[in-house]
PDB file of N, CA and C in Angstrom:
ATOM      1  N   UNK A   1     150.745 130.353  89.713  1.00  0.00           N
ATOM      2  CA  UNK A   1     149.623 131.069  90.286  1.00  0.00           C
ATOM      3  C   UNK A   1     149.953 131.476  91.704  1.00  0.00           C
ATOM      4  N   UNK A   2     149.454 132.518  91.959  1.00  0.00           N
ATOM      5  CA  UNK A   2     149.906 133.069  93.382  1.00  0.00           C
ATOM      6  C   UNK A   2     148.432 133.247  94.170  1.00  0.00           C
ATOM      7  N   UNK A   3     148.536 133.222  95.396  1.00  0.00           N
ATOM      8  CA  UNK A   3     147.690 132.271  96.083  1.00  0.00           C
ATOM      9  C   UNK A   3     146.745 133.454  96.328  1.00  0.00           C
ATOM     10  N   UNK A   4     146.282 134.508  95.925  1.00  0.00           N
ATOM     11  CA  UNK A   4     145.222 135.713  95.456  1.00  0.00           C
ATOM     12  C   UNK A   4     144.734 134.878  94.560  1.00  0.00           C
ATOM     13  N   UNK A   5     144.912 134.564  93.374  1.00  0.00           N
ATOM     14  CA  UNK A   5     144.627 133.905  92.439  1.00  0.00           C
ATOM     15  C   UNK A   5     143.678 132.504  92.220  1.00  0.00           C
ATOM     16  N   UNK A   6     144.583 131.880  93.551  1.00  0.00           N
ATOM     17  CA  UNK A   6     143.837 130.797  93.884  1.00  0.00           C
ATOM     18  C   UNK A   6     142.716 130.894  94.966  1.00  0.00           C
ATOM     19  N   UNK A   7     142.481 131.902  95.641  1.00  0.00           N
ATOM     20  CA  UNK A   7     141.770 132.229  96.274  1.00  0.00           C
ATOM     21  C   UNK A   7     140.649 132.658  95.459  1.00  0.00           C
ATOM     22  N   UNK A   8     140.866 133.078  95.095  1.00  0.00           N
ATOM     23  CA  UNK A   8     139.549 134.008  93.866  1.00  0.00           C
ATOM     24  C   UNK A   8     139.167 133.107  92.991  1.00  0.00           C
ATOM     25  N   UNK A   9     139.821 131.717  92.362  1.00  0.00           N
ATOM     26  CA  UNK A   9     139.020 130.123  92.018  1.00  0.00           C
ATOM     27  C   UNK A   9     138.277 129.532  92.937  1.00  0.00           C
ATOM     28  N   UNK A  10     138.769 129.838  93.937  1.00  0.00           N
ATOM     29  CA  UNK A  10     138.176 128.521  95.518  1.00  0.00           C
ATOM     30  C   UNK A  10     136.892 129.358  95.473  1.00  0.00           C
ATOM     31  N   UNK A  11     136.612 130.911  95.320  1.00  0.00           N
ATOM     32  CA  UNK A  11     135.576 131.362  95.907  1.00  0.00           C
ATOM     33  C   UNK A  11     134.445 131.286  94.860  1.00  0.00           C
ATOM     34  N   UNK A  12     135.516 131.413  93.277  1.00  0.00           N
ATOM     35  CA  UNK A  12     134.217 130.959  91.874  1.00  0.00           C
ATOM     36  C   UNK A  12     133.220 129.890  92.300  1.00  0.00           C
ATOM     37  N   UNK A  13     134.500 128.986  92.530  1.00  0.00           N
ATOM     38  CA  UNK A  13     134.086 127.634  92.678  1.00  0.00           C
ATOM     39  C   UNK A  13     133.008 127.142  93.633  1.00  0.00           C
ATOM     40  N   UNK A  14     133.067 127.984  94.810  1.00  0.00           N
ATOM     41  CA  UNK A  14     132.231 127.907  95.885  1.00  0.00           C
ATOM     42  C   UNK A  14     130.678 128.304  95.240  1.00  0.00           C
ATOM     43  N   UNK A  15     130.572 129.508  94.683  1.00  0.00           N
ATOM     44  CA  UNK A  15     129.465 130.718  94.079  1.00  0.00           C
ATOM     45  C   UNK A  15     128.872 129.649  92.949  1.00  0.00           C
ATOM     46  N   UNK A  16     129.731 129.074  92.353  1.00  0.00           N
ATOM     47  CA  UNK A  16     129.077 128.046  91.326  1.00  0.00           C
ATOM     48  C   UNK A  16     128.742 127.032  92.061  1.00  0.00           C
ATOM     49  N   UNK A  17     128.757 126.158  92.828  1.00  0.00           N
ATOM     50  CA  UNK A  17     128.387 124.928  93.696  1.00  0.00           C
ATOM     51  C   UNK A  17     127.049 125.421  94.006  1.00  0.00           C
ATOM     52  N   UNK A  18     127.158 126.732  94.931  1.00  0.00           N
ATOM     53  CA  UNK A  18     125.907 127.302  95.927  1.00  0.00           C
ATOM     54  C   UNK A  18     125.205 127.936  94.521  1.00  0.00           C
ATOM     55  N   UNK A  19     125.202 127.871  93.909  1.00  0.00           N
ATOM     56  CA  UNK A  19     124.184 128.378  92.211  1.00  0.00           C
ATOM     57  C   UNK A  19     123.342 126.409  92.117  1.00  0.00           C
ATOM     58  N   UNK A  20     124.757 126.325  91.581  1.00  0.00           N
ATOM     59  CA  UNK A  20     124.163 124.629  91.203  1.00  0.00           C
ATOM     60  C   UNK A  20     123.020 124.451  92.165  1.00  0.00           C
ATOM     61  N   UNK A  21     123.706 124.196  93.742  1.00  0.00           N
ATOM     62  CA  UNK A  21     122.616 123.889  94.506  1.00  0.00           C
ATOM     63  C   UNK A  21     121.624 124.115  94.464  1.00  0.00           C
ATOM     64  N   UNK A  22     121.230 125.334  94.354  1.00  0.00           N
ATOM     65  CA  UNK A  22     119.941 126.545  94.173  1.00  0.00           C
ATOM     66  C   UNK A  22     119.126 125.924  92.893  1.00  0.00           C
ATOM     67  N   UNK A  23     119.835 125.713  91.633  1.00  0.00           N
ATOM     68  CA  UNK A  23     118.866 125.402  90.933  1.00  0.00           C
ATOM     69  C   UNK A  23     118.368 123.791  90.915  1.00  0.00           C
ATOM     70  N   UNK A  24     118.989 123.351  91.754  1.00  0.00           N
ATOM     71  CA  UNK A  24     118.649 121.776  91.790  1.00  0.00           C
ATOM     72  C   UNK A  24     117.278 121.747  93.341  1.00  0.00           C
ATOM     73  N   UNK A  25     118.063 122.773  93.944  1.00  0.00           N
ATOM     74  CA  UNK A  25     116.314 122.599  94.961  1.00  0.00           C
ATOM     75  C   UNK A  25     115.385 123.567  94.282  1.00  0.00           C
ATOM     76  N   UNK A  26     115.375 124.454  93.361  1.00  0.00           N
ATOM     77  CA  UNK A  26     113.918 124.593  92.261  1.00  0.00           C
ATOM     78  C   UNK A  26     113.404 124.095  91.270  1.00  0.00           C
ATOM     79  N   UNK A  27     114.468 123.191  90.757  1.00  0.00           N
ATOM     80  CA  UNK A  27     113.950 122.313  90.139  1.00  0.00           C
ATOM     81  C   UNK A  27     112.953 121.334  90.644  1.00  0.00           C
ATOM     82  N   UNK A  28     113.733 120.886  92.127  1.00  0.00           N
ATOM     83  CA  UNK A  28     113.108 120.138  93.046  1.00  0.00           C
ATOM     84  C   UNK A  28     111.645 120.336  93.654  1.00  0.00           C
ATOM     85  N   UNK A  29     111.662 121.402  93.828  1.00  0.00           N
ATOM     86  CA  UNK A  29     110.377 122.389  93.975  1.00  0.00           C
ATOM     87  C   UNK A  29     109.459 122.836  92.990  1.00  0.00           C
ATOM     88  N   UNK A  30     109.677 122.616  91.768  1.00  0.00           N
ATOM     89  CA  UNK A  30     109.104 122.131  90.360  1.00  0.00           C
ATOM     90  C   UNK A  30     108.406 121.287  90.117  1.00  0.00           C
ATOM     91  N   UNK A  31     108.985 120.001  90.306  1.00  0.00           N
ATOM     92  CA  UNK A  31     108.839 118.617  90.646  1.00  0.00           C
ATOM     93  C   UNK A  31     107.792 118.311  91.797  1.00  0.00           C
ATOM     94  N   UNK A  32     107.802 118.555  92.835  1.00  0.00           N
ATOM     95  CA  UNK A  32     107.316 118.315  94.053  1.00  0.00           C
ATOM     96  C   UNK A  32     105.661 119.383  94.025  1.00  0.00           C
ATOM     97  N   UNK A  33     105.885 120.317  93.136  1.00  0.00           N
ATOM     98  CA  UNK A  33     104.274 121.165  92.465  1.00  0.00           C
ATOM     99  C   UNK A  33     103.859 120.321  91.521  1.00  0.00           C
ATOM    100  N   UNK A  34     104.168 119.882  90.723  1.00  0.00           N
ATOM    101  CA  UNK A  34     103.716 119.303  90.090  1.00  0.00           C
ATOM    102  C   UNK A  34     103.408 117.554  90.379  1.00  0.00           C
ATOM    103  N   UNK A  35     103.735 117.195  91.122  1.00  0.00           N
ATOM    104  CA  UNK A  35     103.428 116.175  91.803  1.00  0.00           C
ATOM    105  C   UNK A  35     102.307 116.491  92.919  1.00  0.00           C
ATOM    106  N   UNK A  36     102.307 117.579  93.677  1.00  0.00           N
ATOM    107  CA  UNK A  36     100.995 118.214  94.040  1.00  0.00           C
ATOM    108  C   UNK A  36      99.785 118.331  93.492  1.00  0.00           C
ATOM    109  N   UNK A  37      99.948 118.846  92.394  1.00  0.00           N
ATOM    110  CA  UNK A  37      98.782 118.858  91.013  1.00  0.00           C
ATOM    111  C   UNK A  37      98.218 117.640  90.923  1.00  0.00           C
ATOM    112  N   UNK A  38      99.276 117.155  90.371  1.00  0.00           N
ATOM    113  CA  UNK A  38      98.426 115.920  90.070  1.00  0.00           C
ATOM    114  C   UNK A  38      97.997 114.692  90.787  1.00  0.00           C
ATOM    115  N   UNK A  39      98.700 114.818  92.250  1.00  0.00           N
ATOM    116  CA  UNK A  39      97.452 113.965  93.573  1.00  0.00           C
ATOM    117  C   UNK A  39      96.390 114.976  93.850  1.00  0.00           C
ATOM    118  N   UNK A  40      96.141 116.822  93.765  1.00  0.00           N
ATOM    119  CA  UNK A  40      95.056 116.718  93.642  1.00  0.00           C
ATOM    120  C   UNK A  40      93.864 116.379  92.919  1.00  0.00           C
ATOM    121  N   UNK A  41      94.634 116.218  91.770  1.00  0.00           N
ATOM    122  CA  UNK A  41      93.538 115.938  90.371  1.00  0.00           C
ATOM    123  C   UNK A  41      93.222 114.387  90.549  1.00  0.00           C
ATOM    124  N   UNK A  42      93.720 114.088  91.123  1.00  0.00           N
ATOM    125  CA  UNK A  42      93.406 112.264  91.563  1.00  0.00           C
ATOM    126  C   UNK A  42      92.800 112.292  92.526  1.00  0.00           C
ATOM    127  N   UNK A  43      92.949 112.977  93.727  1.00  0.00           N
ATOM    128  CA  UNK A  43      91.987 113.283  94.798  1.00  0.00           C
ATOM    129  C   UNK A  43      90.229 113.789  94.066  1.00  0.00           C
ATOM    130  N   UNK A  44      90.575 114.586  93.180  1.00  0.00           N
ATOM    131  CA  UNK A  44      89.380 114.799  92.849  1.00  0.00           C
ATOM    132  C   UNK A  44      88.423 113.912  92.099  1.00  0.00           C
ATOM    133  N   UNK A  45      89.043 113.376  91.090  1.00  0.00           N
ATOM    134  CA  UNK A  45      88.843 111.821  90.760  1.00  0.00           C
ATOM    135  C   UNK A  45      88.488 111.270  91.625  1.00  0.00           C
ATOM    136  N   UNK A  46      88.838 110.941  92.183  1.00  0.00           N
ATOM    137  CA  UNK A  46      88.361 109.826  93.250  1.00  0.00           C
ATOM    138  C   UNK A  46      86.991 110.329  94.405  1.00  0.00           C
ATOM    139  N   UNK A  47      87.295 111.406  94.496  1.00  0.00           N
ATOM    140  CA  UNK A  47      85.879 111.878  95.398  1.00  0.00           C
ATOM    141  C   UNK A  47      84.847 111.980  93.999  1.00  0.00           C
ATOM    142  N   UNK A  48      84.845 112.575  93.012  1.00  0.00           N
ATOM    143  CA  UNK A  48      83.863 112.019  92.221  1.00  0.00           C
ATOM    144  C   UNK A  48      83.669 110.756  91.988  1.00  0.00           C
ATOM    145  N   UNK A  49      84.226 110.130  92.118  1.00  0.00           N
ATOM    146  CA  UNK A  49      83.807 109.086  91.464  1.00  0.00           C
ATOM    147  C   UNK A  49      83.091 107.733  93.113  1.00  0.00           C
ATOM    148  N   UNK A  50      83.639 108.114  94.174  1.00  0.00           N
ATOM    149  CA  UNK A  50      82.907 108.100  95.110  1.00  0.00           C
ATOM    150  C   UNK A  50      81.655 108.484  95.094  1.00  0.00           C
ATOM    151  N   UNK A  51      81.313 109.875  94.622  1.00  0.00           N
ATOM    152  CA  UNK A  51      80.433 110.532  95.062  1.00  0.00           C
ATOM    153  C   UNK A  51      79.011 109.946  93.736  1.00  0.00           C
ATOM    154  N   UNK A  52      79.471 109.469  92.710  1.00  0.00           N
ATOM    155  CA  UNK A  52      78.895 108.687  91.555  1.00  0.00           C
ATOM    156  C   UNK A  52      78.260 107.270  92.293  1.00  0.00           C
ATOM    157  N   UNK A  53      79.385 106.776  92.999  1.00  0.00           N
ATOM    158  CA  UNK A  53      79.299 105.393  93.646  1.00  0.00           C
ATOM    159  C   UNK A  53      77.933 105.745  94.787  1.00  0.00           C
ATOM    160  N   UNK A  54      77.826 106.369  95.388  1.00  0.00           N
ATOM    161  CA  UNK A  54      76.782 106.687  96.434  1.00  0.00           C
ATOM    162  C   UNK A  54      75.695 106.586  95.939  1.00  0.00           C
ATOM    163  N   UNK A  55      75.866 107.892  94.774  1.00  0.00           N
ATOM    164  CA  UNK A  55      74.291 108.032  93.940  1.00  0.00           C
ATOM    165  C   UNK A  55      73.989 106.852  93.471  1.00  0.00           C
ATOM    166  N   UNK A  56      74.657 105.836  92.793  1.00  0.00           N
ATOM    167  CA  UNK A  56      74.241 104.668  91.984  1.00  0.00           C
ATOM    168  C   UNK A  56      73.539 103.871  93.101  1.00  0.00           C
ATOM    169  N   UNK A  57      74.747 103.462  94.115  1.00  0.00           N
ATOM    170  CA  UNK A  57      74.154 102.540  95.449  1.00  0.00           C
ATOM    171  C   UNK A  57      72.429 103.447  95.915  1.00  0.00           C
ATOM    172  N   UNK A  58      72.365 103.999  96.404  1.00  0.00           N
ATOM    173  CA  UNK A  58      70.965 104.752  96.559  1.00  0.00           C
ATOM    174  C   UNK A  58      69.920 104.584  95.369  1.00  0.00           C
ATOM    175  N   UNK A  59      70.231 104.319  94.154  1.00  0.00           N
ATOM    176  CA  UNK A  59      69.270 104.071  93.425  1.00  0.00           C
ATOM    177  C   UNK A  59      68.898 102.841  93.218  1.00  0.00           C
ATOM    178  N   UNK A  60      69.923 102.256  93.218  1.00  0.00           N
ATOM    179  CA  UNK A  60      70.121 100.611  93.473  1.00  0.00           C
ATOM    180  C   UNK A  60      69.154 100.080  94.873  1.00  0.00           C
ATOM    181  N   UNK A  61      69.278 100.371  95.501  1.00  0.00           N
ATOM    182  CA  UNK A  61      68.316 100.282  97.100  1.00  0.00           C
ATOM    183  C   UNK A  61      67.378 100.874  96.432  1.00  0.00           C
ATOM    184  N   UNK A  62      66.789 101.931  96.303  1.00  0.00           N
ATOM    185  CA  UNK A  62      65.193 102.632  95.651  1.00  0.00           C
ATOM    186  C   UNK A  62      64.638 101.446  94.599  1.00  0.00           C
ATOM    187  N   UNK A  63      65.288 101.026  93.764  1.00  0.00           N
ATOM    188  CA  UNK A  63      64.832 100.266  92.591  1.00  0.00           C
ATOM    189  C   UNK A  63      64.429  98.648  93.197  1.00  0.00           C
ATOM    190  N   UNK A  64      65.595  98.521  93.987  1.00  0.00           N
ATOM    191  CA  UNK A  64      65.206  97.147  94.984  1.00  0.00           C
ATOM    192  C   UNK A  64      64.067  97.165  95.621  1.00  0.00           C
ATOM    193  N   UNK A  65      63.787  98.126  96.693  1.00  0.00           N
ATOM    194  CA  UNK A  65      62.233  97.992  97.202  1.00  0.00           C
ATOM    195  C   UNK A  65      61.372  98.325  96.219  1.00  0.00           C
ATOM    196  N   UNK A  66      61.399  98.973  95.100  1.00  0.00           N
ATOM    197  CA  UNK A  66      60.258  99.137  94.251  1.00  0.00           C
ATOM    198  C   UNK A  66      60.344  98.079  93.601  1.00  0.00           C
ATOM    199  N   UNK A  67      60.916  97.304  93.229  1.00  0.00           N
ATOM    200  CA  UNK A  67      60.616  95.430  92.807  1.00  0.00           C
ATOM    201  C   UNK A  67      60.363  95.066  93.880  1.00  0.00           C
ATOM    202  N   UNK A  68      60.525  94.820  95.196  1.00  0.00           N
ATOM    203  CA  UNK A  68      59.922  93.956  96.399  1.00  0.00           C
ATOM    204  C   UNK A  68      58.576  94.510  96.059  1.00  0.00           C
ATOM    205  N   UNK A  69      58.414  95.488  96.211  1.00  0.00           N
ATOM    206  CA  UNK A  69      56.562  96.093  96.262  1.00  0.00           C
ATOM    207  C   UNK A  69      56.094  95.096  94.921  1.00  0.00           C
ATOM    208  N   UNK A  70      56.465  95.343  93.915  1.00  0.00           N
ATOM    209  CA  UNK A  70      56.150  95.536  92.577  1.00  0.00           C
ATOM    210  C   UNK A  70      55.990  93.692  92.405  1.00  0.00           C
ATOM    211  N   UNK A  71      56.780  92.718  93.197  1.00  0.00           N
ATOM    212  CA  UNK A  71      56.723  91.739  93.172  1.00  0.00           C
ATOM    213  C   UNK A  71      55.661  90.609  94.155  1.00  0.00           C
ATOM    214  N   UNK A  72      55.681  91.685  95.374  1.00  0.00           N
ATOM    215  CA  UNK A  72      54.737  91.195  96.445  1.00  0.00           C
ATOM    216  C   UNK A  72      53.072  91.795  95.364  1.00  0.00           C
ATOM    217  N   UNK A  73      52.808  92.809  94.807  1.00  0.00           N
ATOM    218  CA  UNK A  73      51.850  93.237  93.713  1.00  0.00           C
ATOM    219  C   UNK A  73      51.805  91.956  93.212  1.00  0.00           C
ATOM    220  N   UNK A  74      52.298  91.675  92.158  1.00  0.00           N
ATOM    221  CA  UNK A  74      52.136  90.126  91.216  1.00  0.00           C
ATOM    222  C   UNK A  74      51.780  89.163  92.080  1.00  0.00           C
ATOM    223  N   UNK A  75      52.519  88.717  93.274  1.00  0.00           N
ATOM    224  CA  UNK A  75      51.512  87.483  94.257  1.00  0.00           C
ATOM    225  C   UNK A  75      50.497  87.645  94.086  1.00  0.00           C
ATOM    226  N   UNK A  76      50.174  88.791  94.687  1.00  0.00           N
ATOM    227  CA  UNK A  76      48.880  89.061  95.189  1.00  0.00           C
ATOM    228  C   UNK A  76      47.563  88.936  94.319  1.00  0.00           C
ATOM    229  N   UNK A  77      48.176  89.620  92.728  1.00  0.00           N
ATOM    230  CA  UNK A  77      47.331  89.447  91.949  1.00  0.00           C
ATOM    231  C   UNK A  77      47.260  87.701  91.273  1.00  0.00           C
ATOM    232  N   UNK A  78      48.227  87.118  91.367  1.00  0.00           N
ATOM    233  CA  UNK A  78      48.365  85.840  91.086  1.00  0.00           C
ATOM    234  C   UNK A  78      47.401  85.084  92.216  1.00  0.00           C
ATOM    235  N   UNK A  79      47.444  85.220  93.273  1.00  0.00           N
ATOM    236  CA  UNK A  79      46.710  84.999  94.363  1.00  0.00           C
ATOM    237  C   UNK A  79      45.107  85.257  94.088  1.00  0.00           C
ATOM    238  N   UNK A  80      44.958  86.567  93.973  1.00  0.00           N
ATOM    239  CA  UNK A  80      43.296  86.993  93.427  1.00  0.00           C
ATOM    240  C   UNK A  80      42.870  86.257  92.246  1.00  0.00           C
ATOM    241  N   UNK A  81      43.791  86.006  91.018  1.00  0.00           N
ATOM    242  CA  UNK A  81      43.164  85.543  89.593  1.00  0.00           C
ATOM    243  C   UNK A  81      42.793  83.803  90.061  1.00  0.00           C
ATOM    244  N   UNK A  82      44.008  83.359  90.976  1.00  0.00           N
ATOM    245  CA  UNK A  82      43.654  81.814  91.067  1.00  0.00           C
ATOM    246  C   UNK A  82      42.402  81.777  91.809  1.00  0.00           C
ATOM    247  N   UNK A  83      42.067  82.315  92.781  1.00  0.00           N
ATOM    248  CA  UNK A  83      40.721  82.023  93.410  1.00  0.00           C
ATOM    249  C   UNK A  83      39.739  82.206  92.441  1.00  0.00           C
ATOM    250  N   UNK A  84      39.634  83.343  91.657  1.00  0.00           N
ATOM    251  CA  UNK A  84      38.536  83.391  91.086  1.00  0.00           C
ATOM    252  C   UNK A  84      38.274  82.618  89.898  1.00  0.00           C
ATOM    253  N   UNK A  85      39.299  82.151  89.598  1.00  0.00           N
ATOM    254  CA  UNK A  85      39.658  80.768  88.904  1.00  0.00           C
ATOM    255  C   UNK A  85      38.730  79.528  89.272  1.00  0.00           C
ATOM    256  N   UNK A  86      38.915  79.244  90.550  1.00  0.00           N
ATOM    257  CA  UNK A  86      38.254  78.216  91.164  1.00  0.00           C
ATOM    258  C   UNK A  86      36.723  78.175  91.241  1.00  0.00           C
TER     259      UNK A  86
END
């Protein structure tokens, strides 16, 4: 081989490396979208399901003072029936 020859391999060789490369950082960039996707879809998950957690807690507190009322009610009437009991 005469060194034209080998020159014109070294430069294949180069053009194929810098190809390879190329498709290994879009692949990479493939990868790294789709790993995007799906922490937002977990992000979103999770703020719903936060946002579930709020509503429940808030009803949970509403339902609590409406048994405090609803329970201080029953004293009271327990209170009224015993006197007139007496």
């Amino acid at each position: 081989m005469n060194a034209e020859n080998i020159n014109s391999i070294n430069i294949i060789q180069e053009l194929n490396n810098e190809d390879q490369e190329r498709q290994d950082a879009q692949v990479e960039n493939e990868r790294l979208k789709a790993t995007c996707v799906a922490l937002d879809n977990k992000v979103s998950i999770t703020e719903d399901l936060e946002a579930e957690n709020k509503a429940l807690k808030n009803r949970l507190e509403e339902n609590e003072k409406i048994r405090e009322i609803l329970e201080a009610k029953c004293l009271e009437h327990e209170k009224e029936r015993a006197e007139h009991i007496k």
